[in-house]
Each structure stands twice: as C-alpha cells, then as structure tokens.
PDB file of N, CA and C in Angstrom:
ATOM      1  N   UNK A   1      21.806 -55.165  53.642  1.00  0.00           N
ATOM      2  CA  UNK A   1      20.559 -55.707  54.118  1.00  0.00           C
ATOM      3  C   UNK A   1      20.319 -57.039  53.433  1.00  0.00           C
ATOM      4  N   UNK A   2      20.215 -57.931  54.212  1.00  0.00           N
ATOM      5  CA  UNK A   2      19.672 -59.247  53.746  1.00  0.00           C
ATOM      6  C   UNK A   2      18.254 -59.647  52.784  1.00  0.00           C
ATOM      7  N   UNK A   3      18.375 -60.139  51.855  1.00  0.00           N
ATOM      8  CA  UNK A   3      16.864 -60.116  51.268  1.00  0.00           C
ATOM      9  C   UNK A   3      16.728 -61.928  51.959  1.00  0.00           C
ATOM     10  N   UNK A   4      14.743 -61.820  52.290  1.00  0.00           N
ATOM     11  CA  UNK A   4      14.357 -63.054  52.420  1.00  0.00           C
ATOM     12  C   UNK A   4      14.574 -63.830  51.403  1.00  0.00           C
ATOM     13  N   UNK A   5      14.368 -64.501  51.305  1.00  0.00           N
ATOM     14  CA  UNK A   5      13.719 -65.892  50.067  1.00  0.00           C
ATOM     15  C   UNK A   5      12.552 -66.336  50.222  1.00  0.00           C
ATOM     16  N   UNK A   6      12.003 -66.018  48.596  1.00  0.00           N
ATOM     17  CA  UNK A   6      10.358 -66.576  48.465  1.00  0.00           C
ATOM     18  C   UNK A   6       9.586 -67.149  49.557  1.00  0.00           C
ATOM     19  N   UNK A   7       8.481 -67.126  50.236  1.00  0.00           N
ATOM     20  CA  UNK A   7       8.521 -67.819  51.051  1.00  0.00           C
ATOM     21  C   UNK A   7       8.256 -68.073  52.310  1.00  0.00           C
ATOM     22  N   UNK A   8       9.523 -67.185  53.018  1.00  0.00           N
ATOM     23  CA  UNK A   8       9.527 -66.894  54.508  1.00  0.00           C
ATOM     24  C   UNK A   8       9.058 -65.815  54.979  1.00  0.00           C
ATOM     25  N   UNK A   9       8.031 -65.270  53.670  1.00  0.00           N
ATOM     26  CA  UNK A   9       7.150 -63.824  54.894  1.00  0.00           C
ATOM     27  C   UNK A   9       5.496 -64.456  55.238  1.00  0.00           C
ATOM     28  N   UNK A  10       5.063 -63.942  56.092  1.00  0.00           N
ATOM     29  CA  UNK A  10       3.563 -64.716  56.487  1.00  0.00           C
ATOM     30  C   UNK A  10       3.099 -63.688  55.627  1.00  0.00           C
ATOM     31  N   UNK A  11       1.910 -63.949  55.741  1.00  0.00           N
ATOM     32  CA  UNK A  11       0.700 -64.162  54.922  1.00  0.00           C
ATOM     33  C   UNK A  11      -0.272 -63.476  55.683  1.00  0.00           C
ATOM     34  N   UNK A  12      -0.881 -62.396  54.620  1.00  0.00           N
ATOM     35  CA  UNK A  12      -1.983 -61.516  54.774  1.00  0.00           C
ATOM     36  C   UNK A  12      -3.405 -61.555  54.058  1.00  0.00           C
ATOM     37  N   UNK A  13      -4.260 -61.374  54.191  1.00  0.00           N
ATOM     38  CA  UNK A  13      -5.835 -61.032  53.369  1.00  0.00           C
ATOM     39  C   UNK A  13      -6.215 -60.098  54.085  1.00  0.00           C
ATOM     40  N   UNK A  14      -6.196 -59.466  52.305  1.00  0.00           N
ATOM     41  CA  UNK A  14      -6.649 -57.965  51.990  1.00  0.00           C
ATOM     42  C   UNK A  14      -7.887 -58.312  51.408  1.00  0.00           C
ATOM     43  N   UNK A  15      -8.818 -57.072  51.728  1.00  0.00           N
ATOM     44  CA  UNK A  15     -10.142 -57.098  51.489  1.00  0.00           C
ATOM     45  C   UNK A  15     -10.399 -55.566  51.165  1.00  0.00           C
ATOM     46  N   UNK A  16     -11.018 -55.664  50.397  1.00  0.00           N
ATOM     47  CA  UNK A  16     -11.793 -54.177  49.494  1.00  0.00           C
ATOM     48  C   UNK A  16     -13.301 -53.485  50.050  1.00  0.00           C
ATOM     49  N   UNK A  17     -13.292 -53.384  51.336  1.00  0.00           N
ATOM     50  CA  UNK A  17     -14.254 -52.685  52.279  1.00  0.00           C
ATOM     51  C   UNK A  17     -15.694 -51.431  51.548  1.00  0.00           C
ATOM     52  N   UNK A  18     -14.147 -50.387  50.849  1.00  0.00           N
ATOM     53  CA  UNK A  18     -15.118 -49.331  50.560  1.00  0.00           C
ATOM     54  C   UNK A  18     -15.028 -49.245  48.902  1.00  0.00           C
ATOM     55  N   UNK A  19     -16.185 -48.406  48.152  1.00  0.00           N
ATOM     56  CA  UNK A  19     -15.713 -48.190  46.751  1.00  0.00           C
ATOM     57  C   UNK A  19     -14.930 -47.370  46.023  1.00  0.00           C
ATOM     58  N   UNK A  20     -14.241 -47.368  44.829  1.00  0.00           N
ATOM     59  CA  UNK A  20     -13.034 -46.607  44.520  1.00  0.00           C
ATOM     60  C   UNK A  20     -13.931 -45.613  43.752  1.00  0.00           C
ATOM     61  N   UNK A  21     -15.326 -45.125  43.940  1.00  0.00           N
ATOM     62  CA  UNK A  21     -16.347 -44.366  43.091  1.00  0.00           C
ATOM     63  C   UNK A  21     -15.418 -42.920  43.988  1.00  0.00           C
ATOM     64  N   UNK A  22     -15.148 -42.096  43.013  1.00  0.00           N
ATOM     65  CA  UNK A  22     -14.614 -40.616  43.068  1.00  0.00           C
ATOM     66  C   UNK A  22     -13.086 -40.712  44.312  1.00  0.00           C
ATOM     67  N   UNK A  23     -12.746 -41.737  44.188  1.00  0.00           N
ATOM     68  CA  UNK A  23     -11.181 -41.925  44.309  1.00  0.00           C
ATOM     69  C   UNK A  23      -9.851 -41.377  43.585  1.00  0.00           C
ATOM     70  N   UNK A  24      -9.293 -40.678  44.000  1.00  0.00           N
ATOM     71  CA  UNK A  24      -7.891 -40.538  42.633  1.00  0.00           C
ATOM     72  C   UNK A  24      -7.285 -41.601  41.736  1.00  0.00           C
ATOM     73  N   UNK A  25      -7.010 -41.278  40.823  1.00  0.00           N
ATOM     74  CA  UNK A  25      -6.587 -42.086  39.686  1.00  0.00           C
ATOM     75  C   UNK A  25      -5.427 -42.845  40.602  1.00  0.00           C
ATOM     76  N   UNK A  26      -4.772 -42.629  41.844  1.00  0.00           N
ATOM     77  CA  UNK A  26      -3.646 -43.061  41.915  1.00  0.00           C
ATOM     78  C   UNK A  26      -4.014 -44.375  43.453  1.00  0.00           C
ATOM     79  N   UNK A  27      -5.043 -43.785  44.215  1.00  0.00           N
ATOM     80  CA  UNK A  27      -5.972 -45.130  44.631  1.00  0.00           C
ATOM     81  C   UNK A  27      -6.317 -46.128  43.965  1.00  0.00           C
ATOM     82  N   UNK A  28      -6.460 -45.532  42.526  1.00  0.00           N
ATOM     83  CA  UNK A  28      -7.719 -46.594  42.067  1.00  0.00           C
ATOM     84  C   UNK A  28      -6.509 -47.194  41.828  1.00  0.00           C
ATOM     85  N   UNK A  29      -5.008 -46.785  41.175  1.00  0.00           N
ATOM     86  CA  UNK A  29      -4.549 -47.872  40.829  1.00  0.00           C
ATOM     87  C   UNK A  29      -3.429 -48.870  41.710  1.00  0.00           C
ATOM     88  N   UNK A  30      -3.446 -48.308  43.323  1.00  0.00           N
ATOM     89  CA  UNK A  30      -3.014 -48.521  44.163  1.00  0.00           C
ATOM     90  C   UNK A  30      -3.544 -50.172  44.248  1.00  0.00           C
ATOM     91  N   UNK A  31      -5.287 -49.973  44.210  1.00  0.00           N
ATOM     92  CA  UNK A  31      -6.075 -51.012  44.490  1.00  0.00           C
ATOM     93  C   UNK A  31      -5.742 -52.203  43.296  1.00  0.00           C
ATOM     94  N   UNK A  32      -5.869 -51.571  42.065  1.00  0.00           N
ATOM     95  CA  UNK A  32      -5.199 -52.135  40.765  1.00  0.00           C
ATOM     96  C   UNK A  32      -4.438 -53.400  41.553  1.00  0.00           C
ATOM     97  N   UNK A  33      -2.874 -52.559  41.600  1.00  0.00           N
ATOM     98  CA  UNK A  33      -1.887 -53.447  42.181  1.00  0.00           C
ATOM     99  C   UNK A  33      -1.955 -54.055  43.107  1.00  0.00           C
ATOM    100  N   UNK A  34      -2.953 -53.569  44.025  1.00  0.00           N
ATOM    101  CA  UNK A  34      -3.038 -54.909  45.059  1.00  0.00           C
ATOM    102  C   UNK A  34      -3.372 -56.518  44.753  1.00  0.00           C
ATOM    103  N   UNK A  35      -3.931 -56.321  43.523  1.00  0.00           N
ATOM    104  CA  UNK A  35      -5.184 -57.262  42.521  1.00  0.00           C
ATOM    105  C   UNK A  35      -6.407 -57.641  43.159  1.00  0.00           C
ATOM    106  N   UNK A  36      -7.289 -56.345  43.641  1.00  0.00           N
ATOM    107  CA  UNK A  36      -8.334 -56.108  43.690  1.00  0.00           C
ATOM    108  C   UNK A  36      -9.456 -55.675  42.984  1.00  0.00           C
ATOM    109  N   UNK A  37     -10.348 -55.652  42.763  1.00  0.00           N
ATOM    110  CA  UNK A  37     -11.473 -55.875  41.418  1.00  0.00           C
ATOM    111  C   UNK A  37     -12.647 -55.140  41.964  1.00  0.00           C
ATOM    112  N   UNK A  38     -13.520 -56.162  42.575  1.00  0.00           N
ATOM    113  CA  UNK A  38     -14.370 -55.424  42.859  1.00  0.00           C
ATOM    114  C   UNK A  38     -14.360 -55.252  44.394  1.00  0.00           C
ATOM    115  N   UNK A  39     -15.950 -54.501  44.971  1.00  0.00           N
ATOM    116  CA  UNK A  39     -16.141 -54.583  46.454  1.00  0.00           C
ATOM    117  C   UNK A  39     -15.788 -55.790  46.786  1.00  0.00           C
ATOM    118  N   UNK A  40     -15.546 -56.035  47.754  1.00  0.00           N
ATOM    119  CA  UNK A  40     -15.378 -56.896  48.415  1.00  0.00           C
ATOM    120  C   UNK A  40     -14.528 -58.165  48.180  1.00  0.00           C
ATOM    121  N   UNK A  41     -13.842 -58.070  47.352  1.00  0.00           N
ATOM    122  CA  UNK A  41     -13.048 -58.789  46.488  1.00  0.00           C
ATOM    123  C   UNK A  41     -11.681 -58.758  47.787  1.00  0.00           C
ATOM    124  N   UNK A  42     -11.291 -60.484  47.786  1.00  0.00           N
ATOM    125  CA  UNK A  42      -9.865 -60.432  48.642  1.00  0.00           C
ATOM    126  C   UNK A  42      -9.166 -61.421  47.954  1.00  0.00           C
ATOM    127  N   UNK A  43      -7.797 -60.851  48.599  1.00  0.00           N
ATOM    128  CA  UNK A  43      -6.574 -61.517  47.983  1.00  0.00           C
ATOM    129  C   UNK A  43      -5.938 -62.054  49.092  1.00  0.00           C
ATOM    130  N   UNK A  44      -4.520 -62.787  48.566  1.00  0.00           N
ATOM    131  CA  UNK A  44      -3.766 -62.785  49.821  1.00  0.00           C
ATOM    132  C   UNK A  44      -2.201 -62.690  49.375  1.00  0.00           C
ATOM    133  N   UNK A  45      -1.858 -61.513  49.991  1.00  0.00           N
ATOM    134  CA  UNK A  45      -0.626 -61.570  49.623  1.00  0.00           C
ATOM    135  C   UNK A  45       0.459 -61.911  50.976  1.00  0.00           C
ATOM    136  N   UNK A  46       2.051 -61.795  50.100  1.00  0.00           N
ATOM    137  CA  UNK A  46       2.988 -62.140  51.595  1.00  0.00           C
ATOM    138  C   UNK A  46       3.169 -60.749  52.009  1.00  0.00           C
ATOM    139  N   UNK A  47       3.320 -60.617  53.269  1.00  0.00           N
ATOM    140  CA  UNK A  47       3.618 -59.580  54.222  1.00  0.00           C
ATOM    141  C   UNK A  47       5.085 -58.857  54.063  1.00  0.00           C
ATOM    142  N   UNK A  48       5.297 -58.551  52.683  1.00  0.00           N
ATOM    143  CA  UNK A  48       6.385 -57.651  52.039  1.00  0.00           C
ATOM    144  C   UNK A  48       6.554 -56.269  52.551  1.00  0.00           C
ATOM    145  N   UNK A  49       7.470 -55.725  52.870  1.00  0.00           N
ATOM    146  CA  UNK A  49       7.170 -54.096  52.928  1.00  0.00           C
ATOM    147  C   UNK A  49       6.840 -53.368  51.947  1.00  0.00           C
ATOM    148  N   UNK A  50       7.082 -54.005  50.383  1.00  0.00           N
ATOM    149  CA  UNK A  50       6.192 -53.166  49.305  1.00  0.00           C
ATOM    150  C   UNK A  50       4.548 -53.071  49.536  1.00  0.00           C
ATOM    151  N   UNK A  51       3.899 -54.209  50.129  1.00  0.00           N
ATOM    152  CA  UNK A  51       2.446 -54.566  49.930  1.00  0.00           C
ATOM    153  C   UNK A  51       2.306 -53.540  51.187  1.00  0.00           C
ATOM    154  N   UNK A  52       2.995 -53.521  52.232  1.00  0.00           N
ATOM    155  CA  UNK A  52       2.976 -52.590  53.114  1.00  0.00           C
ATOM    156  C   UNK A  52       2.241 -51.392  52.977  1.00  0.00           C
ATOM    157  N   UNK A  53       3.203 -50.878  51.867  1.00  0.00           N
ATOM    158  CA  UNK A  53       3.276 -49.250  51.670  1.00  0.00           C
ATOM    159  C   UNK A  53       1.679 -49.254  50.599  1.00  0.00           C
ATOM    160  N   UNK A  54       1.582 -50.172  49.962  1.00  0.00           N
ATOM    161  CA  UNK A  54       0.548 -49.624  49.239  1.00  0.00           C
ATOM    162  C   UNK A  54      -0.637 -50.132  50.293  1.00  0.00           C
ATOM    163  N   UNK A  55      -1.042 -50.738  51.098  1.00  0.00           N
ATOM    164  CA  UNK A  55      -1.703 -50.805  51.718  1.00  0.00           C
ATOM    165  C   UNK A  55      -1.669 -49.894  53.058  1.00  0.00           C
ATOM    166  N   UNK A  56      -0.553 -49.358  53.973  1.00  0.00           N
ATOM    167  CA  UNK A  56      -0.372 -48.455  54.207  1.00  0.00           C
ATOM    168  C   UNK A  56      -1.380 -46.607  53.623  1.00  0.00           C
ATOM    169  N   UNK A  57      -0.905 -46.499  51.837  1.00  0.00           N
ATOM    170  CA  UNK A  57      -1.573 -45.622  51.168  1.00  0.00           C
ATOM    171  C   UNK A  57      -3.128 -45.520  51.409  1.00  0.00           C
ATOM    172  N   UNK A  58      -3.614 -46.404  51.284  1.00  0.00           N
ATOM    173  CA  UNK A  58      -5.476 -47.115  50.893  1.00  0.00           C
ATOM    174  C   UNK A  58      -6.014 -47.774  52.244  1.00  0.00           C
ATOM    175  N   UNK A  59      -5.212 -47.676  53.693  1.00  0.00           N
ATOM    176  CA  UNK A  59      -5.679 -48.753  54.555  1.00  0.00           C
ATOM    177  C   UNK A  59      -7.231 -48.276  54.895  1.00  0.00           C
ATOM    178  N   UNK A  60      -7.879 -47.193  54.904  1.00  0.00           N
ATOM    179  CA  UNK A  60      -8.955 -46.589  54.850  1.00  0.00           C
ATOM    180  C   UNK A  60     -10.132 -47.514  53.796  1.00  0.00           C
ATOM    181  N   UNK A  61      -9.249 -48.363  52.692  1.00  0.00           N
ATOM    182  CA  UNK A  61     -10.375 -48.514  51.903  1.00  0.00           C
ATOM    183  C   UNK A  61     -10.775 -49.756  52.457  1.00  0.00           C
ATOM    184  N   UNK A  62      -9.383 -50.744  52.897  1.00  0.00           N
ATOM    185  CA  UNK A  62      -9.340 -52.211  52.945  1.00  0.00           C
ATOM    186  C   UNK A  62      -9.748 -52.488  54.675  1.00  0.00           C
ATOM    187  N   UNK A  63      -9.877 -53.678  54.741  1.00  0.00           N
ATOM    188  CA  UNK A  63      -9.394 -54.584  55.853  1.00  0.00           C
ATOM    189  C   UNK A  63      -8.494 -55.705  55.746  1.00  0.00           C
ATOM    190  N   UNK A  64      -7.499 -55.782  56.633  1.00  0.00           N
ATOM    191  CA  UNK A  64      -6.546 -56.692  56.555  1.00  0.00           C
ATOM    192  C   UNK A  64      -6.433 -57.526  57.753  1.00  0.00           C
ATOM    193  N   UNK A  65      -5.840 -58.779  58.015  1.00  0.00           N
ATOM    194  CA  UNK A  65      -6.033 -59.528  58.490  1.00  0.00           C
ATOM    195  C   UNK A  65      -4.600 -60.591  58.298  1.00  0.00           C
ATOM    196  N   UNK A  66      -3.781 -60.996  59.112  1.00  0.00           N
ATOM    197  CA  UNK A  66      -3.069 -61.917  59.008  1.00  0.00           C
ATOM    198  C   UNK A  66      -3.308 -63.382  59.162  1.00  0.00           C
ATOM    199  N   UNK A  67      -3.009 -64.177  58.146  1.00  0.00           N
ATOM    200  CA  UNK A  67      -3.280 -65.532  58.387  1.00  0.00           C
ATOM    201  C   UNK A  67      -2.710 -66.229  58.068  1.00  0.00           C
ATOM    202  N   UNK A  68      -2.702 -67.749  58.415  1.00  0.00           N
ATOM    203  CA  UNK A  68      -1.197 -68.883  58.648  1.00  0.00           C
ATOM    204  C   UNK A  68      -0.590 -69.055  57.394  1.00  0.00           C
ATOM    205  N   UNK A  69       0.448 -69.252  57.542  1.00  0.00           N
ATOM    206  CA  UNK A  69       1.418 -69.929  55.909  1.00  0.00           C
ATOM    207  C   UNK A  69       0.859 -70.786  55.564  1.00  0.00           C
ATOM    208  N   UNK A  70      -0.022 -71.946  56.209  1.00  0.00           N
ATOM    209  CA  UNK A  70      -0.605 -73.421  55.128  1.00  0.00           C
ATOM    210  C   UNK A  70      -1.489 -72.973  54.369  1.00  0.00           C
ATOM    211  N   UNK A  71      -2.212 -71.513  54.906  1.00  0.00           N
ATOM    212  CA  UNK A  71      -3.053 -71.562  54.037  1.00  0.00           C
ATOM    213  C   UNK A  71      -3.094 -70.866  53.071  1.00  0.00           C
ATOM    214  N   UNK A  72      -3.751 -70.772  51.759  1.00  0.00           N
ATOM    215  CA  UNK A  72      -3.682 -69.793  50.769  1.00  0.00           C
ATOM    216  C   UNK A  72      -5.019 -69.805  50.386  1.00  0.00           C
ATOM    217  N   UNK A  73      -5.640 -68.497  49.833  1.00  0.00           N
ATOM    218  CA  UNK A  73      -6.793 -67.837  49.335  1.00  0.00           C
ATOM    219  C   UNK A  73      -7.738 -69.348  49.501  1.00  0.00           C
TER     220      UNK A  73
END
C-alpha cells in the first residue's frame, strides 16, 4: 500500500457539539486526541483514516465538515 505524503489529504473541521460530562474515560480521551478542549472548541485536521476512526468512535459528540486545502483553522 502506498503511503501519501504530508499534504495531499483534504482537510476537515471538527467541532465539539456535545459535553464529555459522564462520558467514558476512553471518549474523553478520544476527544483528548482529537485536540479538543472545550464545548465547542474546533480544529482542523487532514482527512487521515486514523482521524477517521477516532472520529468515526465520538461522531455523536462532534460535527464535521470538509473544507478547502488553502485554508487552515
């Protein structure tokens, strides 16, 4: 399997919708790794299949949204 290079995956923003109040230790640190903080707090990461899966796990908490390569956070 070919790996990309840095770079060539588009671009997502993740957003922290609901609160991690009486969440499992393994949400909360799902959200952790996303590098999410508080409510409503967004990031933007590249459209990896790792960010996938943990967003995949939590998509209940977040909203996600794809948006262009020029731009960043």
């Amino acid at each position: 399997m070919a790996v990309k290079k840095q770079g060539e995956y588009p671009k997502i923003r993740i957003k922290l919708v609901k609160s991690l109040i009486g969440r499992s230790d393994r949400q909360q640190a799902t959200v952790k790794g996303l590098g999410l903080h508080k409510l409503n707090s967004v990031v933007v990461r590249e459209k990896r299949p790792e960010i996938l899966g943990m967003i995949r796990k939590i998509d209940f908490l977040l909203q996600v949204e794809e948006v262009g390569n020029d731009q960043s956070q």
